[in-house]
N, C-alpha and C. Protein backbone atom coordinates (compact mmCIF):
# COMPACT_ATOMS: atom_id res chain seq x y z
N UNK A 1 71.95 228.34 52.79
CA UNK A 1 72.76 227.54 51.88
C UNK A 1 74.24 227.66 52.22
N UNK A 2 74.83 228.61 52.37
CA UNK A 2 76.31 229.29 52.49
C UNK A 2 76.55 228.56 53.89
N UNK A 3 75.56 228.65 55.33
CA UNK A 3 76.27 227.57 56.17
C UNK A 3 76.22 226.31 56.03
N UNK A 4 75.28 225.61 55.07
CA UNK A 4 75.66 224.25 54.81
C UNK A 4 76.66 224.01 53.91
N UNK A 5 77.54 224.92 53.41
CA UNK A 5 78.70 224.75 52.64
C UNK A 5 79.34 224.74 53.57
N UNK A 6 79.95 225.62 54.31
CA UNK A 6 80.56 225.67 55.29
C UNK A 6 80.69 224.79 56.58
N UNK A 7 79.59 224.14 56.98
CA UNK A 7 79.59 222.78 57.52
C UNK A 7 80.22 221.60 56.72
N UNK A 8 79.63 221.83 55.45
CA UNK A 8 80.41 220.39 54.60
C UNK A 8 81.88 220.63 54.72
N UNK A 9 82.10 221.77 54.34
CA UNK A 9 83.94 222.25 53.91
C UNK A 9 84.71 221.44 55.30
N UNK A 10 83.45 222.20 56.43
CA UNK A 10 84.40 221.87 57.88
C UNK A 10 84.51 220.31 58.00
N UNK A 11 83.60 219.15 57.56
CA UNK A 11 83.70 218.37 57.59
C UNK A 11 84.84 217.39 57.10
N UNK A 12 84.80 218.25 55.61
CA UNK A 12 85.95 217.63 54.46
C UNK A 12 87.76 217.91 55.45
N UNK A 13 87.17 218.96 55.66
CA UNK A 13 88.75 219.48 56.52
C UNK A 13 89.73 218.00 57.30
N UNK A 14 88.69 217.45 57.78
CA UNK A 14 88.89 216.55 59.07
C UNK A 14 89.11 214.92 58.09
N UNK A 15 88.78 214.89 57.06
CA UNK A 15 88.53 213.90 56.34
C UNK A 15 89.85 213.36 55.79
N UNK A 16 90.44 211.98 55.64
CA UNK A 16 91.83 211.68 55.22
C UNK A 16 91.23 210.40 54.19
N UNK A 17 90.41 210.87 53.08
CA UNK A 17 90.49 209.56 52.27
C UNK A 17 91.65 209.31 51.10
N UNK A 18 91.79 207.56 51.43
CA UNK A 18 93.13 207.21 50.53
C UNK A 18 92.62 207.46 48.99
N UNK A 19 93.66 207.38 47.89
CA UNK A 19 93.05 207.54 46.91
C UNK A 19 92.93 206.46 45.99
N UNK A 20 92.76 205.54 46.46
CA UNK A 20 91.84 204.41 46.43
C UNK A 20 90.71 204.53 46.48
N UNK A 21 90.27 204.84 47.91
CA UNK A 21 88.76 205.27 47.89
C UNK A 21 87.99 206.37 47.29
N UNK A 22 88.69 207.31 46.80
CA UNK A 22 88.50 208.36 46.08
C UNK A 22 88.16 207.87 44.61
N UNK A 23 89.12 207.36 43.79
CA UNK A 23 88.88 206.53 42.91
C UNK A 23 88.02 206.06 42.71
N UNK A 24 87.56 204.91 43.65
CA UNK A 24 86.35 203.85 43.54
C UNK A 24 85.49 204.78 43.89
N UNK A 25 85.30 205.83 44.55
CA UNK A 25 83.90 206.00 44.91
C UNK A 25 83.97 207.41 45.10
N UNK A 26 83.83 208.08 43.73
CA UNK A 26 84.28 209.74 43.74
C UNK A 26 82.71 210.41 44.38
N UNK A 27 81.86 209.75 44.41
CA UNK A 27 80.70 210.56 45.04
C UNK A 27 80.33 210.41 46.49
N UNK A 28 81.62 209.47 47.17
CA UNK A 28 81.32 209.47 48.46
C UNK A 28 80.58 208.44 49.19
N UNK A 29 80.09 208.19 48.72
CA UNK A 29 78.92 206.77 49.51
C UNK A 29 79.38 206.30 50.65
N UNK A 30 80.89 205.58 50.40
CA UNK A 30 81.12 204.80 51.23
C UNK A 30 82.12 205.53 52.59
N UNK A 31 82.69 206.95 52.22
CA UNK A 31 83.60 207.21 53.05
C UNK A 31 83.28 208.59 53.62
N UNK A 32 81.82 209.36 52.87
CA UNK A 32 81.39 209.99 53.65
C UNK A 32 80.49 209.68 55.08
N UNK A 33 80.82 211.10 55.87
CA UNK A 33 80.21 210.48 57.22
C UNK A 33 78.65 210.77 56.87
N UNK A 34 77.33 210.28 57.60
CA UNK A 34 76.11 210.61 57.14
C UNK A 34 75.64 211.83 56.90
N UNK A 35 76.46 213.01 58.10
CA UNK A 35 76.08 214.15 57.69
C UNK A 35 76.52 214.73 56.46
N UNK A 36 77.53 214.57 56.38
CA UNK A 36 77.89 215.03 55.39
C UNK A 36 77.42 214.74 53.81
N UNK A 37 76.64 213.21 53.74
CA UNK A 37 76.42 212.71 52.87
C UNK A 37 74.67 213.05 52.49
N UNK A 38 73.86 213.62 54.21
CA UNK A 38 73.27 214.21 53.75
C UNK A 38 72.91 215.60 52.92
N UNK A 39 74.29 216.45 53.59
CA UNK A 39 74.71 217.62 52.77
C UNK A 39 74.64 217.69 51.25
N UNK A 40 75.25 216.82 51.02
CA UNK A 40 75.39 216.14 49.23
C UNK A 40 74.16 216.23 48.85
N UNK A 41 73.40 215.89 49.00
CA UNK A 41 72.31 215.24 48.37
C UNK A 41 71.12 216.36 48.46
N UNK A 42 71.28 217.37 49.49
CA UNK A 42 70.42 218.41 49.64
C UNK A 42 70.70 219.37 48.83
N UNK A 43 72.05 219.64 49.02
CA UNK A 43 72.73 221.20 48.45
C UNK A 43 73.49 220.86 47.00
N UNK A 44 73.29 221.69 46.20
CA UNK A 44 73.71 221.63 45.08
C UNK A 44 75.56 221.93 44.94
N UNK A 45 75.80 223.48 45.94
CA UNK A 45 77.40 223.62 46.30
C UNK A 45 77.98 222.94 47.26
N UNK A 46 77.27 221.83 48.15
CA UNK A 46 77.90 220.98 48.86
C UNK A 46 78.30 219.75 47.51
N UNK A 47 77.52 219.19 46.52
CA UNK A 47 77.89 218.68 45.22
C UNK A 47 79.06 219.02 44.61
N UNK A 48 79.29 220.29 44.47
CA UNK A 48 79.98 220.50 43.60
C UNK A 48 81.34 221.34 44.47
N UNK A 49 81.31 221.26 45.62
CA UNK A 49 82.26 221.21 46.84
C UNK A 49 82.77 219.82 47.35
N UNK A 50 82.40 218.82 46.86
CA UNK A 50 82.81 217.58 46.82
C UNK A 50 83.40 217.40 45.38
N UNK A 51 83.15 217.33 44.37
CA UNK A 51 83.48 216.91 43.23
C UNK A 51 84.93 217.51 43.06
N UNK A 52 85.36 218.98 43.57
CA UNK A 52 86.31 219.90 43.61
C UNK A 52 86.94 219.60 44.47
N UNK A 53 86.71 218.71 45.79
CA UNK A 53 87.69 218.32 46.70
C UNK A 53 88.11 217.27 46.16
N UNK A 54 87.59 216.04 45.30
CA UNK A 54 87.88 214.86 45.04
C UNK A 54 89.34 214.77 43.61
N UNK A 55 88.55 216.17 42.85
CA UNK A 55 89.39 216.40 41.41
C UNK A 55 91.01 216.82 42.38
N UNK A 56 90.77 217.60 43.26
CA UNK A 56 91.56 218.44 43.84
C UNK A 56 92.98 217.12 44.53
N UNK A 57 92.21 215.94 45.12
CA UNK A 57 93.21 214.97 45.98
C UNK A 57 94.04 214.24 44.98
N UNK A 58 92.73 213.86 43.91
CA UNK A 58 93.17 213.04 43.25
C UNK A 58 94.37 213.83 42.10
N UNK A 59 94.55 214.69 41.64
CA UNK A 59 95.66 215.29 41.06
C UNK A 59 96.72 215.50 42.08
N UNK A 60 96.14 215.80 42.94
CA UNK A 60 97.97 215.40 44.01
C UNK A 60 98.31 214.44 44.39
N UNK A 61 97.57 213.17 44.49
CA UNK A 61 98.15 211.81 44.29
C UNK A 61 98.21 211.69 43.27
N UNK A 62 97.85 212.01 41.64
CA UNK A 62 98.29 211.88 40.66
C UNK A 62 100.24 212.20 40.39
N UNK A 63 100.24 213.53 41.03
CA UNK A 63 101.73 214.02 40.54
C UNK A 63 102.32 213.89 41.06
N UNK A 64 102.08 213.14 42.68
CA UNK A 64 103.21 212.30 43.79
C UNK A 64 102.06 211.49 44.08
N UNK A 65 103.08 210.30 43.30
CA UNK A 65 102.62 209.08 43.89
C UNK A 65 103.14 208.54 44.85
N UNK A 66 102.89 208.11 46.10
CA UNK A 66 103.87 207.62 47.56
C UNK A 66 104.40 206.39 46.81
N UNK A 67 105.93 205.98 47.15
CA UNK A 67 106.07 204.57 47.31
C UNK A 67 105.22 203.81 48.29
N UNK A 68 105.60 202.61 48.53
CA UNK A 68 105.08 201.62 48.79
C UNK A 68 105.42 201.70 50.45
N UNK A 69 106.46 202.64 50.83
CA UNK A 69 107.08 203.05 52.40
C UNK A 69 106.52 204.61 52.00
N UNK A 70 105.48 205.37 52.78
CA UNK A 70 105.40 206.66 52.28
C UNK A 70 106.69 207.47 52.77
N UNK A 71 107.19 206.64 53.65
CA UNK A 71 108.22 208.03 54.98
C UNK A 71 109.61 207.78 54.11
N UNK A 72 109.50 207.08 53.29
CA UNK A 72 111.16 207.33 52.78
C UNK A 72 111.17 207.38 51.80
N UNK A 73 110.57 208.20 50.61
CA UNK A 73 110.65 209.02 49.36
C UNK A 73 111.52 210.04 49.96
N UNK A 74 112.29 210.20 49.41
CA UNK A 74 113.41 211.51 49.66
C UNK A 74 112.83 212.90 48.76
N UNK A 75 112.25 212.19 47.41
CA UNK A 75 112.04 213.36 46.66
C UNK A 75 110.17 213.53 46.57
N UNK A 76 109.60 213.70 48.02
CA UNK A 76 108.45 213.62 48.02
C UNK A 76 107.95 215.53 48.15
N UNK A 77 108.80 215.32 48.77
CA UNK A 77 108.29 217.52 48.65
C UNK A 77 108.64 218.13 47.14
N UNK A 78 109.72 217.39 46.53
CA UNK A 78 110.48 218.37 45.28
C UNK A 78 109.42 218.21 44.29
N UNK A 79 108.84 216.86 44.56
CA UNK A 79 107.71 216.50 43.42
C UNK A 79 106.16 217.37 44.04
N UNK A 80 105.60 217.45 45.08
CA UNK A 80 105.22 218.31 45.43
C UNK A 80 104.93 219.79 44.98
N UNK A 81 105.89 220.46 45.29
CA UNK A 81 106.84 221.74 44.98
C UNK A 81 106.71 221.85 43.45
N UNK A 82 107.05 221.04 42.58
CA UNK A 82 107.04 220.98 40.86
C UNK A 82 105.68 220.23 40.15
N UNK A 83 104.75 220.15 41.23
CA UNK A 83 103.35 220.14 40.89
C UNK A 83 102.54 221.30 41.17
N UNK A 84 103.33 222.00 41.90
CA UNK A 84 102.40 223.34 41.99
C UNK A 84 102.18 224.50 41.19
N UNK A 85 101.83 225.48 40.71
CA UNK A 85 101.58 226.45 39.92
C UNK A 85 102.89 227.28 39.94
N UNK A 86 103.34 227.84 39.56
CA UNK A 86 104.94 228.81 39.46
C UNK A 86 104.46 229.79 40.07
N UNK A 87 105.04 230.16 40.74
CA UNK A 87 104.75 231.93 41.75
C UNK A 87 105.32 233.32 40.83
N UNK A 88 104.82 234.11 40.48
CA UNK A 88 105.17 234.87 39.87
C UNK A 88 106.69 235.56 40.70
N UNK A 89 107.71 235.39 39.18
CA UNK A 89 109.13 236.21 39.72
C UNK A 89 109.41 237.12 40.65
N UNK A 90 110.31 237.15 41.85
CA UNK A 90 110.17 238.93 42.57
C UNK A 90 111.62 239.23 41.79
N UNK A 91 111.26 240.71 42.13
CA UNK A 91 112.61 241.28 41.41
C UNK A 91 113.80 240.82 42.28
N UNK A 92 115.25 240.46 41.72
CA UNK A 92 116.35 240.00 42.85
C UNK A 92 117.55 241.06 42.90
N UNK A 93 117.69 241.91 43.62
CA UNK A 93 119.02 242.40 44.34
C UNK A 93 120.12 242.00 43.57
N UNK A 94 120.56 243.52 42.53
CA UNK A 94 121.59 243.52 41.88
C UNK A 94 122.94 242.33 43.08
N UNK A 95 124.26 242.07 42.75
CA UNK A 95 125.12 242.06 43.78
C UNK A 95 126.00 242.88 45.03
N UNK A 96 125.68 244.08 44.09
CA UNK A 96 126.35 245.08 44.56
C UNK A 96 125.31 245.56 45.52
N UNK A 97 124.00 245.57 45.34
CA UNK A 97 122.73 246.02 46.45
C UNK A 97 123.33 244.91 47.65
N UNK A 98 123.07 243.87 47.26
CA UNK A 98 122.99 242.74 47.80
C UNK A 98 124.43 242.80 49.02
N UNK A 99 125.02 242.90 49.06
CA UNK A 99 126.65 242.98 49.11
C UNK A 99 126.56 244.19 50.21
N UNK A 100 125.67 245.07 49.87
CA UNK A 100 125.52 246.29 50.37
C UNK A 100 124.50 246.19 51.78
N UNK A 101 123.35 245.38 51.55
CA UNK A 101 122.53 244.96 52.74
C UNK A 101 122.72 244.05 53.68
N UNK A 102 123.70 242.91 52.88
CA UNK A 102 124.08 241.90 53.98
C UNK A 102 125.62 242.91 54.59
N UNK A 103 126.19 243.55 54.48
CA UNK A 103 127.47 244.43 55.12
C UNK A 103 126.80 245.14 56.16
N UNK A 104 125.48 246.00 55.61
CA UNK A 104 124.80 246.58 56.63
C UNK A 104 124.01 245.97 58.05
N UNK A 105 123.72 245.12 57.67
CA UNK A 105 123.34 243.75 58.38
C UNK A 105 124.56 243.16 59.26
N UNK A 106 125.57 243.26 58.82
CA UNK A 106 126.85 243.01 59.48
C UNK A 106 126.86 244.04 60.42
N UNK A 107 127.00 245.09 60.04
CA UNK A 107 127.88 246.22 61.17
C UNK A 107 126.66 246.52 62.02
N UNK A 108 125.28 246.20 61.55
CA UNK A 108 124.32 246.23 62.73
C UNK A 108 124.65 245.31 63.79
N UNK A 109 124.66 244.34 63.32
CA UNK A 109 124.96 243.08 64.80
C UNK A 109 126.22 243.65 65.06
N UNK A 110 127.43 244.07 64.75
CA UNK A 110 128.38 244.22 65.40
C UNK A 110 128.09 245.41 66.64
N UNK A 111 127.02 246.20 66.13
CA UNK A 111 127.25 247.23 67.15
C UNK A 111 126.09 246.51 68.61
N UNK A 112 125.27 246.21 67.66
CA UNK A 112 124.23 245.74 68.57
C UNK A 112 125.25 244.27 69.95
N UNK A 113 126.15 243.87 69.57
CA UNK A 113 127.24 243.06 69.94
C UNK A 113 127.50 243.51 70.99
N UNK A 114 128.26 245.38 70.65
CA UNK A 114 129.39 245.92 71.46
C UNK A 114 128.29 246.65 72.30
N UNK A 115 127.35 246.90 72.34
CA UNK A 115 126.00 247.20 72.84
C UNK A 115 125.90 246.65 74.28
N UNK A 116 125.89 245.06 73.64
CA UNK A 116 125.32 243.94 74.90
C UNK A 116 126.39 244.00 75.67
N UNK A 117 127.60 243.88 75.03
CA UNK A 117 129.03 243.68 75.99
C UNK A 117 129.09 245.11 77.02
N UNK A 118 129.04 246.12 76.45
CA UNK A 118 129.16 247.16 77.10
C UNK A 118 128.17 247.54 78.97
N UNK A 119 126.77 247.24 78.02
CA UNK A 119 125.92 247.02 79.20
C UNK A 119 126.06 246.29 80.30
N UNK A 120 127.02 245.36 80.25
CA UNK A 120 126.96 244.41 81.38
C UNK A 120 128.09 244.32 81.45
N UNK A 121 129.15 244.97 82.55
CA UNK A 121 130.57 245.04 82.56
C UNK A 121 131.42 243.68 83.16
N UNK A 122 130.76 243.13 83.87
CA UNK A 122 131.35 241.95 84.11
C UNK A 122 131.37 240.60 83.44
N UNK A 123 130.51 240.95 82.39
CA UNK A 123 131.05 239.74 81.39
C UNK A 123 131.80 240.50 80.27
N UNK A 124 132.09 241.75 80.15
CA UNK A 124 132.73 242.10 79.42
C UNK A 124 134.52 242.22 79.78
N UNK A 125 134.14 242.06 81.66
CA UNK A 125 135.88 242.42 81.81
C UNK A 125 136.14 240.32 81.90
N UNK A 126 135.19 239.61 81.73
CA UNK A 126 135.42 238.15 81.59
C UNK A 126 135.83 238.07 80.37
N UNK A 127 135.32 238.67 79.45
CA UNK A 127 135.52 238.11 78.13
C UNK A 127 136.94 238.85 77.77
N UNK A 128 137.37 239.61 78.38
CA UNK A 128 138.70 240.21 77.79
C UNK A 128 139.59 239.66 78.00
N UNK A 129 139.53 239.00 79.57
CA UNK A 129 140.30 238.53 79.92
C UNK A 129 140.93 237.51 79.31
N UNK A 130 139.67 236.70 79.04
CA UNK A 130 139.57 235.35 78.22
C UNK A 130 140.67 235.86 76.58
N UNK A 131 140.09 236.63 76.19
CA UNK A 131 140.99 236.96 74.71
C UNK A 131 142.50 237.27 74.97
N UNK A 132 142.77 238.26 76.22
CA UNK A 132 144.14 238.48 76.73
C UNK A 132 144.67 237.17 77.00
N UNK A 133 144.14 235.96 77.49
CA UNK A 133 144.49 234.77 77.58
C UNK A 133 145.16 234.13 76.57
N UNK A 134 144.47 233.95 75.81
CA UNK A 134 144.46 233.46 74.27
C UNK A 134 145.50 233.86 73.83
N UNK A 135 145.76 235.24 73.29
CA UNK A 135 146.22 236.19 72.53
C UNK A 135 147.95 235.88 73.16
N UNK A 136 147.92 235.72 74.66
CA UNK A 136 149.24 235.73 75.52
C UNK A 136 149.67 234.28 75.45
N UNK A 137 148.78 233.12 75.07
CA UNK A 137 149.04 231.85 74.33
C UNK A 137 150.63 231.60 74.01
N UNK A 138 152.03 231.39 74.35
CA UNK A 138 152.92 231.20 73.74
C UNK A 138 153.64 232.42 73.66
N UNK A 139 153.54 233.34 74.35
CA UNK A 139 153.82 234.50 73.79
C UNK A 139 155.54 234.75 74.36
N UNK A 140 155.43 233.47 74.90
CA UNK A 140 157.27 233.86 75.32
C UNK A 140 158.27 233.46 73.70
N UNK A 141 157.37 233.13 72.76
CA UNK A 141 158.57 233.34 71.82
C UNK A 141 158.12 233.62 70.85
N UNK A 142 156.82 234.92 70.73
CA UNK A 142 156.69 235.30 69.99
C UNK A 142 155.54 234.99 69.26
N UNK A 143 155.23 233.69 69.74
CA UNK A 143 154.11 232.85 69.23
C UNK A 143 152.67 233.93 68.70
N UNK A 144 152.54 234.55 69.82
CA UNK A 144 150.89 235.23 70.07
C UNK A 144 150.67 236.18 68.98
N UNK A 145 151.98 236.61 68.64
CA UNK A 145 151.31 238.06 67.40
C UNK A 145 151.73 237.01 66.92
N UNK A 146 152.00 235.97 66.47
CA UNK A 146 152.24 234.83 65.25
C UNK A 146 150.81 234.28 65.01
N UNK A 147 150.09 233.92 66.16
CA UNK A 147 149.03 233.24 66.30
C UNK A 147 147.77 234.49 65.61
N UNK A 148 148.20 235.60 65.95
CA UNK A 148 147.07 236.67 66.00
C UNK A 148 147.47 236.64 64.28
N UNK A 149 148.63 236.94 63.54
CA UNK A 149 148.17 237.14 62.46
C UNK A 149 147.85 236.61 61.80
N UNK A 150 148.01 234.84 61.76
CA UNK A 150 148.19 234.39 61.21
C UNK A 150 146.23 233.76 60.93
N UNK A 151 145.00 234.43 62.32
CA UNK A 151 144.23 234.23 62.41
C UNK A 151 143.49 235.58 61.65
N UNK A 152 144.38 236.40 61.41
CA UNK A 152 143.74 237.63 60.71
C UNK A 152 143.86 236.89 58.88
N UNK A 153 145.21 236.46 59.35
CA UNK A 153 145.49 236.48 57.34
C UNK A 153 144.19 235.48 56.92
N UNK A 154 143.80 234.36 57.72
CA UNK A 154 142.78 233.36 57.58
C UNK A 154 141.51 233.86 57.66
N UNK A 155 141.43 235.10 57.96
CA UNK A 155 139.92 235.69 57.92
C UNK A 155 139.71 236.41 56.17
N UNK A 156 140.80 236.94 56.44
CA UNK A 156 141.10 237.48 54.91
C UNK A 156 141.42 236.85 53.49
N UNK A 157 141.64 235.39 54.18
CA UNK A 157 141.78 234.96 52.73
C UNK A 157 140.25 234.16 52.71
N UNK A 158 139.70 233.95 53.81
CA UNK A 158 138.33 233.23 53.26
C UNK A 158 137.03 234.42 53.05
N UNK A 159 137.19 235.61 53.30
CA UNK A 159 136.47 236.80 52.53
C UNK A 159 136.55 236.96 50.96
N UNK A 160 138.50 236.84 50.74
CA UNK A 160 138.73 237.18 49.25
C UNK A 160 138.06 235.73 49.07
N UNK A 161 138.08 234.71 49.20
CA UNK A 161 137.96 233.83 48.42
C UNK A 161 136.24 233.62 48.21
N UNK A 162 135.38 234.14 49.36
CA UNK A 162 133.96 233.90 49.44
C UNK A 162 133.55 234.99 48.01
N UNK A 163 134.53 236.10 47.95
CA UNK A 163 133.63 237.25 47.44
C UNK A 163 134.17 236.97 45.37
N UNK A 164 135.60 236.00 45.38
CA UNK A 164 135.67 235.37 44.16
C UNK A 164 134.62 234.37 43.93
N UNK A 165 134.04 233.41 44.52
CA UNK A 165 133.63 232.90 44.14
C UNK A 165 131.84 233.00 43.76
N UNK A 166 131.83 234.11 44.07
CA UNK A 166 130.41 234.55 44.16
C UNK A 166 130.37 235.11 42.73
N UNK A 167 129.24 234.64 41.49
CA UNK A 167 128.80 235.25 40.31
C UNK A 167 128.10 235.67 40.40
N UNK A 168 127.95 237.04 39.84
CA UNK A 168 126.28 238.12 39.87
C UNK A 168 125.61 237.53 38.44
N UNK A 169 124.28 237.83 39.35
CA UNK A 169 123.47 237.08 38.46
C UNK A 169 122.73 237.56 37.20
């Protein structure tokens, strides 16, 4: 009995009926394939493995209905998504945890960074160069520590401003 469920299931798997046809013809007649329709009719949980696939389509075309273009509903997943059962809450990361793991997460890649640079000295004496470049940008009047701080003060004011605008929850 249990592999002729399992044959039917595998069958249903492969199966794309509209729900139209589901509708008109919830027991299958017309859109099951023969095997499968002999399944039905033998097995009592191939019955009632159909009836549960049919309840099952037809409530998700019930709670998203496609427009009339299926590919350009914009809000076809959100409706989706808010037909499904609620997932039970996980606990969420005070701010200060939070604040604390993404920093740690920070200074990991930074080292893991100075890691890669280190290992391979010739893109590391490229890349200095490249910053000594930069940095020497204008520097006949002063420009470069103008340029340098003025790229520090801009790091610092979009930290203060990321870490104001952030509310704990």
């Amino acid at each position: 009995m249990s592999g002729s469920l399992e044959r039917f299931e595998s069958i249903l798997v492969e199966l794309e009926p509209s729900p139209e046809q589901l509708r008109r013809d919830p027991a299958g007649r017309d859109w099951l394939p023969p095997e499968a329709r002999a399944l039905v009719d033998r097995c009592p949980a191939c019955r009632a493995a159909l009836h549960e696939f049919v309840d099952g389509e037809l409530q998700l075309w019930n709670a998203v209905e496609p427009s009339s273009a299926p590919n350009v509903d914009p809000f076809f997943t959100a409706r989706v998504v808010d037909a499904l059962p609620a997932a039970p809450a996980s606990p969420a990361l005070s701010p200060r945890r939070r604040a604390m793991v993404l920093g740690l997460f920070h200074v990991v890649a930074g080292v893991l960074a100075y890691v890669v640079l280190t290992m391979v000295p010739e893109s590391t004496a490229r890349w200095a160069e490249q910053a000594h470049q930069v940095l020497r940008w204008g520097s006949d009047s002063g420009a470069g520590s103008l340029l340098a701080a003025v790229g520090v003060g801009a790091a610092v004011a979009v930290a203060l401003l990321a870490a104001r605008t952030h509310t704990p929850a």
